[in-house]
Protein backbone atom coordinates (compact mmCIF):
# COMPACT_ATOMS: atom_id res chain seq x y z
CA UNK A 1 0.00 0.00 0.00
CA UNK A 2 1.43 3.49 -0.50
CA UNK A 3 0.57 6.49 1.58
CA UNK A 4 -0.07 5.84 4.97
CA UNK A 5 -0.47 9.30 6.74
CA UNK A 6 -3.95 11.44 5.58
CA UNK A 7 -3.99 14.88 6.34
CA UNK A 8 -7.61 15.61 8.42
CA UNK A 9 -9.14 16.85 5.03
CA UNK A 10 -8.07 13.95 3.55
CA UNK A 11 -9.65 11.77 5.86
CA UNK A 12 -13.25 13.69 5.91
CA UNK A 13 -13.03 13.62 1.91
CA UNK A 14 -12.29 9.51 2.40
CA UNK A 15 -15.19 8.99 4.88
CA UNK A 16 -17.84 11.07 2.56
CA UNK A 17 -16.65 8.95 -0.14
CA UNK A 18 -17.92 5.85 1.72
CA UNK A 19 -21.02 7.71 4.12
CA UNK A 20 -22.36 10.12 1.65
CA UNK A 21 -21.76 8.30 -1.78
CA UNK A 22 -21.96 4.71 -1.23
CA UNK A 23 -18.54 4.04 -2.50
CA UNK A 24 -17.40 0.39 -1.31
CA UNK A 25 -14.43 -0.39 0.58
CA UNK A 26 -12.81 -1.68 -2.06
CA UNK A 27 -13.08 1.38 -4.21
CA UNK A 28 -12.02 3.70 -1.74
CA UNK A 29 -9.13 1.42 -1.00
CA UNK A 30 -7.74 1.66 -4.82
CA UNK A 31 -8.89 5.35 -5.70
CA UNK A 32 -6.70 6.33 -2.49
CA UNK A 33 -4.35 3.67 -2.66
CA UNK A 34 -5.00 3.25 1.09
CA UNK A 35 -5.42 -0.61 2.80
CA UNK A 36 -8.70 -1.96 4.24
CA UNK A 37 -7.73 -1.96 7.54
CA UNK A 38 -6.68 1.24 7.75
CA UNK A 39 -10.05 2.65 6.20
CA UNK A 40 -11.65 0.65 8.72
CA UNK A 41 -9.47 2.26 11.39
CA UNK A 42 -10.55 5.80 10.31
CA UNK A 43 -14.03 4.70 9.60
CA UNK A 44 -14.70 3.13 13.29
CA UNK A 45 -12.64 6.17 14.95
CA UNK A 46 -14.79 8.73 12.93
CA UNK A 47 -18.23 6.70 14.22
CA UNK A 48 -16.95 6.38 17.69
CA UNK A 49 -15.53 9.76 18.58
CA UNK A 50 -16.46 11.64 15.89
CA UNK A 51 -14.22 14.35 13.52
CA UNK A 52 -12.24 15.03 16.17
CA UNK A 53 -10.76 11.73 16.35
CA UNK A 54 -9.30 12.28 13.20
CA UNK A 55 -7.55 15.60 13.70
CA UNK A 56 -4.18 14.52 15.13
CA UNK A 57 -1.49 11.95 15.38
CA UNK A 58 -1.22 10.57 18.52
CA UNK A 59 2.05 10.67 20.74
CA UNK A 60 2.32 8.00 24.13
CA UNK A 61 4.56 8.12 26.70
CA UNK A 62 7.08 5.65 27.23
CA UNK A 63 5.29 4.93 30.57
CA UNK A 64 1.79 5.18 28.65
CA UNK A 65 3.20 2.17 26.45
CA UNK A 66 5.04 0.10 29.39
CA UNK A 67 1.49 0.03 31.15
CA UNK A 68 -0.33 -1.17 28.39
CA UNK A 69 2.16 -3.84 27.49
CA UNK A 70 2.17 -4.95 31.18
CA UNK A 71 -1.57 -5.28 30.80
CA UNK A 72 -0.48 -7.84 27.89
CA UNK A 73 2.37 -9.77 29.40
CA UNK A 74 1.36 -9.65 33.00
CA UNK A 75 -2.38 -9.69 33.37
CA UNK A 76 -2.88 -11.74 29.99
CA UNK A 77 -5.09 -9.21 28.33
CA UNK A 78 -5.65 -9.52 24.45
CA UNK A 79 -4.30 -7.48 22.02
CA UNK A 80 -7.99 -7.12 21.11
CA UNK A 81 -9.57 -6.44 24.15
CA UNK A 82 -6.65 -3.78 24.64
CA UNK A 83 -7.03 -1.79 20.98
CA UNK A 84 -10.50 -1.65 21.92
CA UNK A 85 -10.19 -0.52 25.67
CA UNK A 86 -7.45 2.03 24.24
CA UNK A 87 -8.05 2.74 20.88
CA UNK A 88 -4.46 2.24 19.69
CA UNK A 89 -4.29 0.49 16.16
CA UNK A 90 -3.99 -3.34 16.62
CA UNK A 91 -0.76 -3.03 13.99
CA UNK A 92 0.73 -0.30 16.80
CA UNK A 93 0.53 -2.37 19.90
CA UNK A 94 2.13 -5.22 18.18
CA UNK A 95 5.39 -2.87 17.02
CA UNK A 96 5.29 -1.60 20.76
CA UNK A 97 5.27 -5.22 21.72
CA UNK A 98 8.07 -5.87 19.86
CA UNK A 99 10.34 -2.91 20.70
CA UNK A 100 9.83 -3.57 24.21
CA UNK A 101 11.01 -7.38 23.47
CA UNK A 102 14.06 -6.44 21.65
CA UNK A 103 15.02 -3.12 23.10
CA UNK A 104 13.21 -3.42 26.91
CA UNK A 105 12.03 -0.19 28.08
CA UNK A 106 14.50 1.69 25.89
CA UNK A 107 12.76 0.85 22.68
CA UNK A 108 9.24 2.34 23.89
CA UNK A 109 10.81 5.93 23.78
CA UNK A 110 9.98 8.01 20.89
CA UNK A 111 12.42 6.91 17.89
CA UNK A 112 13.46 10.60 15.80
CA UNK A 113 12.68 9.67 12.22
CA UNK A 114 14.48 10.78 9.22
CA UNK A 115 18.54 11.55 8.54
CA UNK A 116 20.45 12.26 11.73
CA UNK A 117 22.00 15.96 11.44
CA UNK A 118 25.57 16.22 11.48
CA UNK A 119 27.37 16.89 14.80
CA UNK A 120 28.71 20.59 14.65
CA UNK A 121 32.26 21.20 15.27
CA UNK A 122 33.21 21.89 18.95
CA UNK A 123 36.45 23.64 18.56
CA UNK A 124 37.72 26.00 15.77
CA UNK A 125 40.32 23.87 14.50
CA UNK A 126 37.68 21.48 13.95
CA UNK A 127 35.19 24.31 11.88
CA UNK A 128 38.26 24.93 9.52
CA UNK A 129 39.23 21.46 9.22
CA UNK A 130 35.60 21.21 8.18
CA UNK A 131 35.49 23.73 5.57
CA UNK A 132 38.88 22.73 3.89
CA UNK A 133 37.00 19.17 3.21
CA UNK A 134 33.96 21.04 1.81
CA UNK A 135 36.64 22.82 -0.21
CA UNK A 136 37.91 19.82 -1.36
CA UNK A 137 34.50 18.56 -2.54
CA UNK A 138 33.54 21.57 -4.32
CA UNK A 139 36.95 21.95 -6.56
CA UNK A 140 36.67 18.43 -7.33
CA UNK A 141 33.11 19.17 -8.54
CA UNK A 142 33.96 22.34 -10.16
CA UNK A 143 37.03 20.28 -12.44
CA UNK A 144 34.42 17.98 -13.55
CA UNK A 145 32.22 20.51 -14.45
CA UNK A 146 34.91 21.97 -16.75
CA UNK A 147 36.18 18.87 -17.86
CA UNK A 148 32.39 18.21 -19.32
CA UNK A 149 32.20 21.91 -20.64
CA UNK A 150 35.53 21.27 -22.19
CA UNK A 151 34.64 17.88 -24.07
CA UNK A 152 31.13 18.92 -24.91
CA UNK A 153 31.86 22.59 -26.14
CA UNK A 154 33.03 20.99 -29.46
CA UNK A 155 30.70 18.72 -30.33
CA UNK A 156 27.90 21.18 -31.34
C-alpha cells in the first residue's frame, strides 16, 4: 500500500466517499491507494468519537506504552480487548510489543525519524578542518564541471 499518513481533510473527503456516496471499501481502498484496515481504522474512529478523532497523530509516553504492554504480558489481556479498551491500532501495539522485546524499556521511547543531522564542530580547529573538506569537494566538482564543458563545447 502506498501512503499511509492522511492529512484531516483527507480523511473527511475519504469517509464522505464511503457515508455520503456509497462508495465500497474496495473502491475507496484503490482510488486512495489506502489498505482496508486502515479505512476501517478511520471509519470506526470517525463513528466512535467523531471528527475530532481524526484531527491529530497521537504521541504516548514511554510509561503510557510500558502500562499497556504490562496489561499484555502480566495480566494476559488480548491485544484485542486492549485496541479496543485504548483505541491504539492493533498493527501499533504489536510494534510496541516488539520494541519492548528487543530493546526493553528503551525501545518504547519516541524513535526521531528521518537523517540524523551532522554533529557541529566543537572547537575552531575542527570548523576549519571542516570547511577545507567542503573545499575539497567543491573543486573536485567544479574540475568535472569543466572537464564536461571542455569535451562537450566541441561537439555542437
Amino acid at each position: 500500500m502506498g501512503k499511509y499518513q492522511f492529512s484531516y481533510e483527507e480523511k473527511i473527503t475519504i469517509i464522505r466517499e464511503h457515508e455520503e456516496n456509497h462508495k465500497t471499501l474496495k473502491a475507496i481502498c484503490e482510488e486512495y491507494d489506502i489498505s482496508k484496515s486502515y479505512l476501517c481504522y478511520i471509519l470506526r474512529d470517525y463513528r466512535q468519537k467523531g471528527k475530532e478523532s481524526l484531527k491529530n497523530t497521537k504521541y504516548y509516553s514511554a510509561e503510557y506504552k510500558l502500562k499497556v504492554i504490562k496489561r499484555h504480558f502480566e495480566d494476559g489481556i488480548s491485544v484485542a480487548d486492549l485496541t479496543r479498551e485504548t483505541g491504539i491500532q492493533y498493527r501499533m501495539l504489536k510494534q510496541w510489543f516488539q520494541d519492548y522485546q528487543k530493546r526493553g524499556e528503551e525501545g518504547l521511547s519516541t524513535r526521531k525519524r528521518g537523517r540524523p543531522r551532522k554533529p557541529q564542530p566543537n572547537t575552531p580547529e575542527e570548523k576549519i578542518r571542516q570547511l577545507e573538506m567542503e573545499n575539497e569537494v567543491l573543486r573536485a566538482f567544479l574540475e568535472e564541471c569543466e572537464r564536461w564543458d571542455a569535451k562537450n563545447s566541441g561537439t555542437k
